[in-house]
C-alpha atoms as a PDB file:
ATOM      1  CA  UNK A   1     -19.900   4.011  21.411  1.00  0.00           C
ATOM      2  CA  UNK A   2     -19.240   1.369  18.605  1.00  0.00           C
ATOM      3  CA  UNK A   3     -17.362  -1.489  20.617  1.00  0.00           C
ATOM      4  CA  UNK A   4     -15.280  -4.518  19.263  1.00  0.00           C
ATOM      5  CA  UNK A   5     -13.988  -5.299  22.716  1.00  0.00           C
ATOM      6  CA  UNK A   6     -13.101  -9.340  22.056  1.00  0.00           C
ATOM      7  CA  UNK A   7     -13.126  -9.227  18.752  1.00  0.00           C
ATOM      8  CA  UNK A   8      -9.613 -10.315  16.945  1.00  0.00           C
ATOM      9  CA  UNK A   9      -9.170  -8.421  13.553  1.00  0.00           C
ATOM     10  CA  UNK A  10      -6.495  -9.461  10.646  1.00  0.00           C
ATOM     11  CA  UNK A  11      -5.040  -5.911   8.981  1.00  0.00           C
ATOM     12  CA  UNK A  12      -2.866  -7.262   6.001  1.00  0.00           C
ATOM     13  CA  UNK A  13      -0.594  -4.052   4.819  1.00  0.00           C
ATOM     14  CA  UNK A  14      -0.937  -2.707   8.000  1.00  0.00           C
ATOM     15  CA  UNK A  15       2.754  -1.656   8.677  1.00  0.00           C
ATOM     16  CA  UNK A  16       1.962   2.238   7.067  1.00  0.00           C
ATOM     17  CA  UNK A  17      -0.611   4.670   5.352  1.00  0.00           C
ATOM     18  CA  UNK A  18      -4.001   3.219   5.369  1.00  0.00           C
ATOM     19  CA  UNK A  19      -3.228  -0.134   7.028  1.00  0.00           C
ATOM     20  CA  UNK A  20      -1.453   1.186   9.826  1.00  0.00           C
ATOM     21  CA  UNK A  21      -4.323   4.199  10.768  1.00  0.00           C
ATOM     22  CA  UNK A  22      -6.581   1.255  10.473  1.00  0.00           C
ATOM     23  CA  UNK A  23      -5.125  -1.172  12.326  1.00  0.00           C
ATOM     24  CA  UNK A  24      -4.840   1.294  15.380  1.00  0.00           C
ATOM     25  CA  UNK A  25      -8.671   2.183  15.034  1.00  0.00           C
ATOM     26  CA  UNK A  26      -9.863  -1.328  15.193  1.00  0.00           C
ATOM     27  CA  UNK A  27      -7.292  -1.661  18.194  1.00  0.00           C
ATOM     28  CA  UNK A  28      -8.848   1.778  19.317  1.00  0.00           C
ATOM     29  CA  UNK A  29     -12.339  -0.027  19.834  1.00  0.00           C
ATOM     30  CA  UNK A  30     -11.055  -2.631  21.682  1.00  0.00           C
ATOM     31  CA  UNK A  31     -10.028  -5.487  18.935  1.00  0.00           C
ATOM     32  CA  UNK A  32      -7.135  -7.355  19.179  1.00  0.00           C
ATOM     33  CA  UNK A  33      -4.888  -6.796  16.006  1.00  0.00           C
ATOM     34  CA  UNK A  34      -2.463  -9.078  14.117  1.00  0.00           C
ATOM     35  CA  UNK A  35      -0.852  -6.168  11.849  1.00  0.00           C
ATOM     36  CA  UNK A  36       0.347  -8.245   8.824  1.00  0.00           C
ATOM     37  CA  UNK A  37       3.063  -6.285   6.562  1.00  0.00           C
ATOM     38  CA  UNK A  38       5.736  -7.760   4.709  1.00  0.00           C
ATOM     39  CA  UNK A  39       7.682  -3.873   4.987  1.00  0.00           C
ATOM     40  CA  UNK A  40       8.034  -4.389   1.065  1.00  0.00           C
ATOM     41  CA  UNK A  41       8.858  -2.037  -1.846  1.00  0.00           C
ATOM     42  CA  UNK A  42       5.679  -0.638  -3.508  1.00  0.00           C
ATOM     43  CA  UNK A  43       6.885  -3.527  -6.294  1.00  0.00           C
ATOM     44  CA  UNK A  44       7.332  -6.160  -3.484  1.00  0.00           C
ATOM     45  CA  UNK A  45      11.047  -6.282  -3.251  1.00  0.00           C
ATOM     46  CA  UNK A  46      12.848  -6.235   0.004  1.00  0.00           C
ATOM     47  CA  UNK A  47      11.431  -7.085   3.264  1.00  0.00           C
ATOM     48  CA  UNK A  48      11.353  -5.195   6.899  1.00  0.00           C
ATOM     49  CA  UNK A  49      10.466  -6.965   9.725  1.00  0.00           C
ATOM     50  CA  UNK A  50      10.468  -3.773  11.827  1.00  0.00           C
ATOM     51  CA  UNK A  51       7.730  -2.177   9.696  1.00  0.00           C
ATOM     52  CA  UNK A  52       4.829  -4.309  11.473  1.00  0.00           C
ATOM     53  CA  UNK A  53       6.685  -4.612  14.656  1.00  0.00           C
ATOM     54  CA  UNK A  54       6.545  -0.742  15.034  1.00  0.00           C
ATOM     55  CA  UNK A  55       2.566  -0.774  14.665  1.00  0.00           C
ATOM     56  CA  UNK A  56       2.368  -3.401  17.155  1.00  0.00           C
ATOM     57  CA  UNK A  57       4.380  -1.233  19.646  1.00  0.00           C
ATOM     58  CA  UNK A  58       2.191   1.560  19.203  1.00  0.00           C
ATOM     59  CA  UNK A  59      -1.017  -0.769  19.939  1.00  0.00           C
ATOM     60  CA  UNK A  60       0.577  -2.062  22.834  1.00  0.00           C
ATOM     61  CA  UNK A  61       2.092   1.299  24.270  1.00  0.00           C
ATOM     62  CA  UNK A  62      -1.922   2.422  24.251  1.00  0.00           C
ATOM     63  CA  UNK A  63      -2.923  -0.599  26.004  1.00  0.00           C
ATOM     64  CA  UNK A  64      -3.625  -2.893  23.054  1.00  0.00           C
ATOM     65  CA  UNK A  65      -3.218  -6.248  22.306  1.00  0.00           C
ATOM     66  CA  UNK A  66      -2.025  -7.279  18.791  1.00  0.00           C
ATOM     67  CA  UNK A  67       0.901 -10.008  17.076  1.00  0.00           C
ATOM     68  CA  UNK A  68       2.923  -8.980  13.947  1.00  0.00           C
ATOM     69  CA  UNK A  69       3.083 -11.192  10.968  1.00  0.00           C
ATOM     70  CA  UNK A  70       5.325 -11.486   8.536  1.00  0.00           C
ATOM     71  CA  UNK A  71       3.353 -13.918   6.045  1.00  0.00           C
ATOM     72  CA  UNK A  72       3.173 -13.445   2.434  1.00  0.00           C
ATOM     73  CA  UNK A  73      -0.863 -13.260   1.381  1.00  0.00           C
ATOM     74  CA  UNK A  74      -0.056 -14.688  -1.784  1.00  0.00           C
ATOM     75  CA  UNK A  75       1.578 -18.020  -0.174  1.00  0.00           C
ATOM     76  CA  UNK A  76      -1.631 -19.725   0.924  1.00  0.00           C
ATOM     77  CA  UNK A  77       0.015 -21.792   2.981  1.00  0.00           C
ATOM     78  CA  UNK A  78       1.460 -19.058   5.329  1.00  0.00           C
ATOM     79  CA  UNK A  79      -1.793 -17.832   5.094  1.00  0.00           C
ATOM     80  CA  UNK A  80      -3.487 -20.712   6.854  1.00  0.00           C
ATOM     81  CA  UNK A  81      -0.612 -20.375   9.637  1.00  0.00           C
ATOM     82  CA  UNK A  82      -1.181 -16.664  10.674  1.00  0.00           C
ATOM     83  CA  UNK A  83      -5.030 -17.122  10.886  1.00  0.00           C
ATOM     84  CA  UNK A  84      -4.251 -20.205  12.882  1.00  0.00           C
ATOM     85  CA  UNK A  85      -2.112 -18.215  14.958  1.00  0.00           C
ATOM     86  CA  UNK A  86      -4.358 -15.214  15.447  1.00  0.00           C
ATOM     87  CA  UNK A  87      -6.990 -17.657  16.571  1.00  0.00           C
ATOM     88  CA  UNK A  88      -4.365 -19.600  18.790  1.00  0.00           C
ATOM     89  CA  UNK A  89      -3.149 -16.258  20.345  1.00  0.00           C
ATOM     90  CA  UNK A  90      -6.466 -14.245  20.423  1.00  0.00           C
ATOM     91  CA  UNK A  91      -9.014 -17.255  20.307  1.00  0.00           C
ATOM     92  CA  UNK A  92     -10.686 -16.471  16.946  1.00  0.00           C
ATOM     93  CA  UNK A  93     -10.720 -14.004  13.875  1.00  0.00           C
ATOM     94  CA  UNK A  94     -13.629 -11.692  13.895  1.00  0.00           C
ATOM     95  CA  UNK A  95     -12.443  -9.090  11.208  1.00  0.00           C
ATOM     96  CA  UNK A  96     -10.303  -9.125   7.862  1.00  0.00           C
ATOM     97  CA  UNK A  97      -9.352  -5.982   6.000  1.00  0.00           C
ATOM     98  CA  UNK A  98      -7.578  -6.766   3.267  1.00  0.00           C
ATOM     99  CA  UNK A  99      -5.167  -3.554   2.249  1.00  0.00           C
ATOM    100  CA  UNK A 100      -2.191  -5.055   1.164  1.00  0.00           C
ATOM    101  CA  UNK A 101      -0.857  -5.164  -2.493  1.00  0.00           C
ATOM    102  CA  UNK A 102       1.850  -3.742  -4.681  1.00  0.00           C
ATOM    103  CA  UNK A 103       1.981  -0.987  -7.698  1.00  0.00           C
ATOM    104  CA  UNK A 104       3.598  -0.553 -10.530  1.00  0.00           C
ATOM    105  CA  UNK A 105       3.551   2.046 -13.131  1.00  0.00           C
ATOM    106  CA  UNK A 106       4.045   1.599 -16.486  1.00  0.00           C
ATOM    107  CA  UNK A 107       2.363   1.928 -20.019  1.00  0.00           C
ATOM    108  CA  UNK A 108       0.569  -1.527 -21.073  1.00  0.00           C
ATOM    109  CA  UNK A 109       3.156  -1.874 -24.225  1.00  0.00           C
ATOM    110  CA  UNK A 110       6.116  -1.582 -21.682  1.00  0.00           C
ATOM    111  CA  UNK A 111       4.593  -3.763 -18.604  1.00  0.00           C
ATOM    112  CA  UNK A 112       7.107  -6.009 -17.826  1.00  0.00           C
ATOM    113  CA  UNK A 113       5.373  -9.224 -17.502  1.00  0.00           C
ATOM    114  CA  UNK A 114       7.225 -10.498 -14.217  1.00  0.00           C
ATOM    115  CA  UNK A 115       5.836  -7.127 -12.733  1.00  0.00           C
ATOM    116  CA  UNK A 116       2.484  -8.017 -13.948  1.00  0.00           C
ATOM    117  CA  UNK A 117       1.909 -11.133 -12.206  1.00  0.00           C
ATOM    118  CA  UNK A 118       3.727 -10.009  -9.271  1.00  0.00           C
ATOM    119  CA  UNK A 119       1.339  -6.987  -8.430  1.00  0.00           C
ATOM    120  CA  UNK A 120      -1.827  -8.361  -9.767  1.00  0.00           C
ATOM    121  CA  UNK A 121      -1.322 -11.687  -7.573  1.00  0.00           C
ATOM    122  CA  UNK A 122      -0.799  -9.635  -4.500  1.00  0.00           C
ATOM    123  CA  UNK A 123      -4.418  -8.362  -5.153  1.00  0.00           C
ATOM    124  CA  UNK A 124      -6.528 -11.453  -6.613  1.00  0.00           C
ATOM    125  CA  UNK A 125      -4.510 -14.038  -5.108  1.00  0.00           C
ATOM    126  CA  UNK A 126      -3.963 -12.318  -1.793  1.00  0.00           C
ATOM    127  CA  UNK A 127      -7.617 -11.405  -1.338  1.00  0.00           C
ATOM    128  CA  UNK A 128      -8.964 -14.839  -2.288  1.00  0.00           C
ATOM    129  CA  UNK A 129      -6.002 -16.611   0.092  1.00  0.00           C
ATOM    130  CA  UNK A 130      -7.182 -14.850   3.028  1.00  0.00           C
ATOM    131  CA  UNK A 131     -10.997 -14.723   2.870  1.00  0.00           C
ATOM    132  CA  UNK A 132     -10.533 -18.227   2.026  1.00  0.00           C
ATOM    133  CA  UNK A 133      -8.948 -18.898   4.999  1.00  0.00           C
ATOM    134  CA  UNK A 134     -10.701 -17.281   7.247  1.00  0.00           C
ATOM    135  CA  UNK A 135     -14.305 -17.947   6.083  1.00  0.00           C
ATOM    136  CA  UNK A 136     -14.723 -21.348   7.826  1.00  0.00           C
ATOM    137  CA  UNK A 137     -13.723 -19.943  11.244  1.00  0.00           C
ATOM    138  CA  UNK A 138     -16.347 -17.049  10.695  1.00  0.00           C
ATOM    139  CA  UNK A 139     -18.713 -19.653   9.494  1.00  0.00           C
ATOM    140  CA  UNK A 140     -18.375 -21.263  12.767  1.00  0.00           C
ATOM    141  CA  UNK A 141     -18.714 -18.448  15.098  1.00  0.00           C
ATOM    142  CA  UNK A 142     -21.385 -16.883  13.102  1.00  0.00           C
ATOM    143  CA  UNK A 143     -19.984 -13.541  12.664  1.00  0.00           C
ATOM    144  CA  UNK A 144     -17.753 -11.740  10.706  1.00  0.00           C
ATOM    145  CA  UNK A 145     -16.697  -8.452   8.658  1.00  0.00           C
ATOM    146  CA  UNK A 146     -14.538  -8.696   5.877  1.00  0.00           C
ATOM    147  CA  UNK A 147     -13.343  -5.353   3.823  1.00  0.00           C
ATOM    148  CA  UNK A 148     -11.218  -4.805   0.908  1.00  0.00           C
ATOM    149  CA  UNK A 149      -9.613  -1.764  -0.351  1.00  0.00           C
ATOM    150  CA  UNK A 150     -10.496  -1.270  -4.075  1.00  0.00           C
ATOM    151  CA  UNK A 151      -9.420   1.501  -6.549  1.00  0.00           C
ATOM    152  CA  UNK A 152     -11.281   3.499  -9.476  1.00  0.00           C
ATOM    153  CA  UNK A 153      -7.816   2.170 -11.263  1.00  0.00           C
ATOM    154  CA  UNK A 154      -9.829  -0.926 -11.573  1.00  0.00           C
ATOM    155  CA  UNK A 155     -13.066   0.409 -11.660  1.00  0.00           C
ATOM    156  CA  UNK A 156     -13.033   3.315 -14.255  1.00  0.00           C
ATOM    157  CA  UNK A 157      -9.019   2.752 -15.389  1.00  0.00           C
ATOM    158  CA  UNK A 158      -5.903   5.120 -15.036  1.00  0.00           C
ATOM    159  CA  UNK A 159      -3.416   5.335 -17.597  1.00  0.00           C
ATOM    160  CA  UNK A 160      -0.227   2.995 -16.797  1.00  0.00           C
ATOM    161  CA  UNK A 161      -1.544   1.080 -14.171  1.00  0.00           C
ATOM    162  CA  UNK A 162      -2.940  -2.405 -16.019  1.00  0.00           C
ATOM    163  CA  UNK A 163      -1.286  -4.464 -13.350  1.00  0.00           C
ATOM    164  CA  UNK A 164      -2.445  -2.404 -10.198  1.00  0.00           C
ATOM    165  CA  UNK A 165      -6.565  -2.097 -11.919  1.00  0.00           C
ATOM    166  CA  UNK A 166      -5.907  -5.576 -13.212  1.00  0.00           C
ATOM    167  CA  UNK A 167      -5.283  -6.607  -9.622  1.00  0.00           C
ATOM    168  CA  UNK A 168      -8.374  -3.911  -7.628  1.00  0.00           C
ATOM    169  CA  UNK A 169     -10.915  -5.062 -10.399  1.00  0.00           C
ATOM    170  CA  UNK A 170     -10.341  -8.441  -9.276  1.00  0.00           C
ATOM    171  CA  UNK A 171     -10.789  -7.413  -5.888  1.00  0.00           C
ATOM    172  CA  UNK A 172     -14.317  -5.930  -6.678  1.00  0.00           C
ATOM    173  CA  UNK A 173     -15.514  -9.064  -8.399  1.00  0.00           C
ATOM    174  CA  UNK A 174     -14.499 -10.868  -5.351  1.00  0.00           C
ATOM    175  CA  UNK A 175     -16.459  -8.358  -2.926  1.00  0.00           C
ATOM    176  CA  UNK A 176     -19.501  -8.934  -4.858  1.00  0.00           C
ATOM    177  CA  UNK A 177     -19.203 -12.926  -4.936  1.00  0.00           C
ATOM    178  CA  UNK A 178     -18.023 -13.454  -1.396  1.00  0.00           C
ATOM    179  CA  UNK A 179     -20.313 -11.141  -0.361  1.00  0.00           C
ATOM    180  CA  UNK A 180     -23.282 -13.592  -1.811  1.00  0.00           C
ATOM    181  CA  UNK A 181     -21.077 -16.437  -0.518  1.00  0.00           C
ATOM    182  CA  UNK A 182     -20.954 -15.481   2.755  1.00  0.00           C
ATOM    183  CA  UNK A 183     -24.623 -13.534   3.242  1.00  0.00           C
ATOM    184  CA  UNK A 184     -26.479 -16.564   4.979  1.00  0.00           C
ATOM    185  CA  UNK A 185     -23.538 -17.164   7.296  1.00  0.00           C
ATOM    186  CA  UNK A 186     -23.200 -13.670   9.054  1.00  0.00           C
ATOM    187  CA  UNK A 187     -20.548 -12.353   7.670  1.00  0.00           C
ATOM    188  CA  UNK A 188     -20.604  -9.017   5.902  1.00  0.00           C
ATOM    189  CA  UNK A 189     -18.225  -8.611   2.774  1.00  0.00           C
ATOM    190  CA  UNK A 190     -17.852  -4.909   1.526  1.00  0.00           C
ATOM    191  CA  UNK A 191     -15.187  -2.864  -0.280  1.00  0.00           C
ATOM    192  CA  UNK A 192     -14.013   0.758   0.378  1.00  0.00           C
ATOM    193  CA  UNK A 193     -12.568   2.928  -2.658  1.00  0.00           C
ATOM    194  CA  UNK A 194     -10.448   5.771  -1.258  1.00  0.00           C
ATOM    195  CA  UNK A 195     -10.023   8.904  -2.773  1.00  0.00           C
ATOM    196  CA  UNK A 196      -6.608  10.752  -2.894  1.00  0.00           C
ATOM    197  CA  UNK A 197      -4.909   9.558   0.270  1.00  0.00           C
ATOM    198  CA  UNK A 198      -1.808  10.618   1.961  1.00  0.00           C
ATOM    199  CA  UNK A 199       0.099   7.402   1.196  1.00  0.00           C
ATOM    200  CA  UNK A 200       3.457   6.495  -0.191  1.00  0.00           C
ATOM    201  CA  UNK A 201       1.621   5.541  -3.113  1.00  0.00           C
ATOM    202  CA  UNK A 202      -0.255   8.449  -4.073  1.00  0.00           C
ATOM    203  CA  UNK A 203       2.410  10.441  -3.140  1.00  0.00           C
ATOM    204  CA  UNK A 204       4.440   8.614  -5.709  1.00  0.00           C
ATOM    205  CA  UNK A 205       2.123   9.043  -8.280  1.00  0.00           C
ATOM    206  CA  UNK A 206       2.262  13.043  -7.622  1.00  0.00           C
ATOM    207  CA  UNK A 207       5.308  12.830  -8.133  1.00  0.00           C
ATOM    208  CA  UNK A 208       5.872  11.147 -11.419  1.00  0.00           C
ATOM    209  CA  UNK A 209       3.452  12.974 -12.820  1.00  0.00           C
ATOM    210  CA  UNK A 210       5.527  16.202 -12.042  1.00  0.00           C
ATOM    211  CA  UNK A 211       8.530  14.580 -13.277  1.00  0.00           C
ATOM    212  CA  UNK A 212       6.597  13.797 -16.378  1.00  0.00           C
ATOM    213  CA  UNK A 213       6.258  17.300 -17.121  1.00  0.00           C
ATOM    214  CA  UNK A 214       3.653  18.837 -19.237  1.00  0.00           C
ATOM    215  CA  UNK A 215       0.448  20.822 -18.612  1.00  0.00           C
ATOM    216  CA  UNK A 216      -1.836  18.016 -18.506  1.00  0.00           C
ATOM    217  CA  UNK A 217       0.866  16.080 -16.039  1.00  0.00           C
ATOM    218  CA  UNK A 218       1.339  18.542 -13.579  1.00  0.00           C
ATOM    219  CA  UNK A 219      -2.563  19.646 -13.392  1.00  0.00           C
ATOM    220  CA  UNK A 220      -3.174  16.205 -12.757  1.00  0.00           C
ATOM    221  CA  UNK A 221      -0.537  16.480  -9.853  1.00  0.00           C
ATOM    222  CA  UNK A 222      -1.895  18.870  -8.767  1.00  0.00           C
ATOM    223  CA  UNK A 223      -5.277  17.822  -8.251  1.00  0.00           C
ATOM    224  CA  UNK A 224      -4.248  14.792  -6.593  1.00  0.00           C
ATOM    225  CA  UNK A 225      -2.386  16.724  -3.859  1.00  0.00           C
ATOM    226  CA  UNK A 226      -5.437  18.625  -3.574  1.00  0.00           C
ATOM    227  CA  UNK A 227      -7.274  16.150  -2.718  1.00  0.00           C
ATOM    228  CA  UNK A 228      -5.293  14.830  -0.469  1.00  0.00           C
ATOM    229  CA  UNK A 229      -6.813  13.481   2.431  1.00  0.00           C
ATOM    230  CA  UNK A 230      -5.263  12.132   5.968  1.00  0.00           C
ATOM    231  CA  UNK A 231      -5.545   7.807   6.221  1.00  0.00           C
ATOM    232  CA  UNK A 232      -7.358   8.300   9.141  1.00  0.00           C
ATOM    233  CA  UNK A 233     -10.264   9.598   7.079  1.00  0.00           C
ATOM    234  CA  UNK A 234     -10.256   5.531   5.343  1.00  0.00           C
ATOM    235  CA  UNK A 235      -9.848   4.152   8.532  1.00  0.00           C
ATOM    236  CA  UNK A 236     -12.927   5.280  10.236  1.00  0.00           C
ATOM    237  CA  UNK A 237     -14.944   3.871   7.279  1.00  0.00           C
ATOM    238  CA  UNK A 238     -13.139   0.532   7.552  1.00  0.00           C
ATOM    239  CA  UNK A 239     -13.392   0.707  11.388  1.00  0.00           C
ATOM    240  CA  UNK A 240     -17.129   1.403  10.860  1.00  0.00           C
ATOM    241  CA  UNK A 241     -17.728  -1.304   8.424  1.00  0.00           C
ATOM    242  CA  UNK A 242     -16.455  -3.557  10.803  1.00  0.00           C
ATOM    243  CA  UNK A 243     -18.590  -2.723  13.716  1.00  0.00           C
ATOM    244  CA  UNK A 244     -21.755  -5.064  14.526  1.00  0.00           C
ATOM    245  CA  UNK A 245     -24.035  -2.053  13.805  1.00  0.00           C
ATOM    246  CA  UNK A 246     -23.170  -2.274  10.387  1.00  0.00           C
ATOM    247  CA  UNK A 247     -24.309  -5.709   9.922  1.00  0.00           C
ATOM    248  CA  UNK A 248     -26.968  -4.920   7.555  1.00  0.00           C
ATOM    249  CA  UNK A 249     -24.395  -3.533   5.243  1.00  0.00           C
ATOM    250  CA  UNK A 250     -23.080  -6.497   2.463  1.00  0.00           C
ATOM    251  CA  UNK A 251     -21.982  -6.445  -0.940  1.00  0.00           C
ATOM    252  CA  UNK A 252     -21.953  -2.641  -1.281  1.00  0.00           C
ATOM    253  CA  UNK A 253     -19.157  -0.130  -2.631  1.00  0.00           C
ATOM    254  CA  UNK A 254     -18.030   3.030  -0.714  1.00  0.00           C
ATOM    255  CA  UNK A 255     -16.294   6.000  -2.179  1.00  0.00           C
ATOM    256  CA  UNK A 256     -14.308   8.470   1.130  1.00  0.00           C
ATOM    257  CA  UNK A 257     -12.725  11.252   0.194  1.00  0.00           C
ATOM    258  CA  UNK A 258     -12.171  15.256   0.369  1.00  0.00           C
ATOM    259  CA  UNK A 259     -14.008  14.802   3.782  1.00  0.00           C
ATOM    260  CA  UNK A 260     -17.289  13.265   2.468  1.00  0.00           C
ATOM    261  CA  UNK A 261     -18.610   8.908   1.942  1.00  0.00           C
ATOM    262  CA  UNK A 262     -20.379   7.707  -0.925  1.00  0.00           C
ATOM    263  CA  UNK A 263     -22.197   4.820  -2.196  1.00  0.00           C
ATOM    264  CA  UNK A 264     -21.509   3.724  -5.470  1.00  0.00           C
ATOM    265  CA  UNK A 265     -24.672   1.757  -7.400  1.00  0.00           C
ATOM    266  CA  UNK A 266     -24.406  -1.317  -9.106  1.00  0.00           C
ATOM    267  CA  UNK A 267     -22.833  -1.464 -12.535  1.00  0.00           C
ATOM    268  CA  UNK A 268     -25.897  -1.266 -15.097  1.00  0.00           C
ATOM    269  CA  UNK A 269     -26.947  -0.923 -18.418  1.00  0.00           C
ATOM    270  CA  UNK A 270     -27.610   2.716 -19.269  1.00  0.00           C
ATOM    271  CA  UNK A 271     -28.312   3.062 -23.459  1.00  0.00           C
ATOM    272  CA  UNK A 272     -30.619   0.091 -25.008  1.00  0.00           C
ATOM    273  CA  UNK A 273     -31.157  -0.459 -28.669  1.00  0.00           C
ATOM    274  CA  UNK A 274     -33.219  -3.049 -30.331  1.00  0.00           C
ATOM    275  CA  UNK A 275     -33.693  -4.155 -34.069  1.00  0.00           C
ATOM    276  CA  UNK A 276     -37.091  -6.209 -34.948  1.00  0.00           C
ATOM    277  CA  UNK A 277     -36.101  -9.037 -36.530  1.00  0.00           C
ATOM    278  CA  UNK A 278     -32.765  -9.737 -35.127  1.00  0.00           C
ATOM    279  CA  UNK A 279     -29.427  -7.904 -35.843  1.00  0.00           C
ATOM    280  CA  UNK A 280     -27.214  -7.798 -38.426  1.00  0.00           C
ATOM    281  CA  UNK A 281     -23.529  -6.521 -38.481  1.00  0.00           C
ATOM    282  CA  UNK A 282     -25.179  -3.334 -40.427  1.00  0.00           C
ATOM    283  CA  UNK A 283     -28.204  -3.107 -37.692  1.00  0.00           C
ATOM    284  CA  UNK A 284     -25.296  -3.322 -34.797  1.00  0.00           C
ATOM    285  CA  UNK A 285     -23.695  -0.681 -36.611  1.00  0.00           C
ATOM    286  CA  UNK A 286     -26.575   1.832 -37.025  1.00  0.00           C
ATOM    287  CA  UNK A 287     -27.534   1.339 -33.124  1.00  0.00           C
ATOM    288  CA  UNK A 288     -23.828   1.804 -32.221  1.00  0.00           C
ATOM    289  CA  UNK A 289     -24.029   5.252 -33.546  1.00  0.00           C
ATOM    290  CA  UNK A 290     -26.998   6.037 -31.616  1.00  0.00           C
ATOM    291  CA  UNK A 291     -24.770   5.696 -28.562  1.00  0.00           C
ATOM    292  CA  UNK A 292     -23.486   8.343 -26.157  1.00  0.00           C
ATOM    293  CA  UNK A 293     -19.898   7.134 -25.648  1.00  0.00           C
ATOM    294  CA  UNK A 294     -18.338   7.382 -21.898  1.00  0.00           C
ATOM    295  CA  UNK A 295     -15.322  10.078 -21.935  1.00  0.00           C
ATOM    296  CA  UNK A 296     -12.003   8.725 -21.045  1.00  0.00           C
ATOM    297  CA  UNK A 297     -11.561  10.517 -18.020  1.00  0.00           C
ATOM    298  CA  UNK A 298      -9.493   9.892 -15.046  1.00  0.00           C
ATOM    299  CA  UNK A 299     -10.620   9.371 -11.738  1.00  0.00           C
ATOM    300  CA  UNK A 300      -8.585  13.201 -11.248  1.00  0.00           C
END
């Protein structure tokens, strides 16, 4: 059996859904756990203390050893105090899964631009403030996992969610350069794309699209809650990821959902055209047309 028996592990969002089935899985194999939620609104207002405390109880009622934290991931500074806690309480910091970050729905002519920042930056700015802080510690041990949650919001686009893709493509482009960052030094950077998941989030979405009424809106609901699958399902994949047998794993992209994992391949360039000669605005236009445009479609 897959061990991490004295290995510490840093969940940020860990206080429900995905966060908190992954944060008792790592804690499962044996890893210390500092279960970092801020018990925010999905649009990061209000705080609840009791949010991470009550994951930490449940790791410690099974035996486990972990430390709530409060900090905000997008306040580097507080950053750089709950690594240097973890590592004062637990003696190091093996594993990072970043999970954290807000939502907001809303279409792009009606985004509110405090909203914006606020949700993007607790994506980009989170993700980069913690794998920035705990890369040198990795560095020195050797060893390390890192994985970040990313969404097909940012990867393929969903209608009225520019600040949440805005945010998870960020997220992706970090993956892949911290990934090549970090290769030589033994730490393993990869991202995990979850399908429909039984999370206040999703479940919100459902919902609004229900309450937007309309054939298209409801279907869409409706395929969604179809999909639905339990956070556990997420959690094994992170839990995996951050295992030493999956050391040869960097830099890659996995899709889990409706009970099956996935690999996605690199972005590439699928439809060429050339003009001898050089091109022309005309030329440009006559090999656009050749083209097989991409269909909007939703991820559901």
């Amino acid at each position: 059996m897959p061990s991490l028996a004295g290995r510490t592990a840093i969940v940020i969002g860990a206080g429900r859904g995905i966060g908190r089935a992954t944060a008792l899985e790592l804690a499962r194999l044996g890893a210390a756990v500092v279960v970092n939620d801020l018990g925010t609104t999905l649009e990061g207002t209000g705080r609840d203390a009791r949010v991470a405390s009550t994951v930490v109880g449940e790791i410690e009622a099974g035996g486990g050893r972990a430390m709530a934290s409060a900090a905000s991931v997008t306040d580097f500074a507080a950053v750089e105090h709950m690594v240097a806690e973890a590592i004062d309480r637990f003696g190091g910091v093996d594993v990072l899964v970043n999970n954290a970050g807000l939502s907001s729905s809303a279409p792009i002519w009606e985004m509110d631009p405090d909203v914006f920042d606020r949700v993007s930056a607790s994506h980009t700015k989170g993700t980069f403030n913690t794998i920035r802080c705990v890369a040198p510690h990795m560095r020195a041990r050797g060893w390390g996992r890192i994985v970040n949650l990313v969404s097909r919001a940012g990867l393929v686009g969903i209608p009225g969610a520019a600040a949440y893709a805005a945010g998870k493509g960020a997220v992706f482009a970090l993956t892949n350069v911290a990934a090549r960052d970090l290769e030589s030094s033994g730490i393993t950077v990869n991202a995990v794309n979850p399908g429909a998941t039984g999370t206040r989030m999703v479940l919100g979405a459902v919902e609004r699209a229900r309450a937007q009424g309309g054939a298209e809106a409801v279907a869409r609901a409706a395929r969604m809650e179809a999909a639905l699958q339990p956070p556990e399902d997420v959690a094994a994949l992170i839990a995996a990821l951050s295992t030493e047998e999956a050391g040869h794993l960097t830099g890659q992209v996995f899709f889990v959902g409706c009970g099956e994992i996935g690999l996605f391949r690199p972005l590439g360039v699928e439809q060429t055209a050339s003009a001898a000669g050089g091109f022309t605005v005309e030329a440009v236009l006559t090999a656009l047309g050749g083209f097989r445009p991409h269909p909007l479609d939703g991820p559901y």
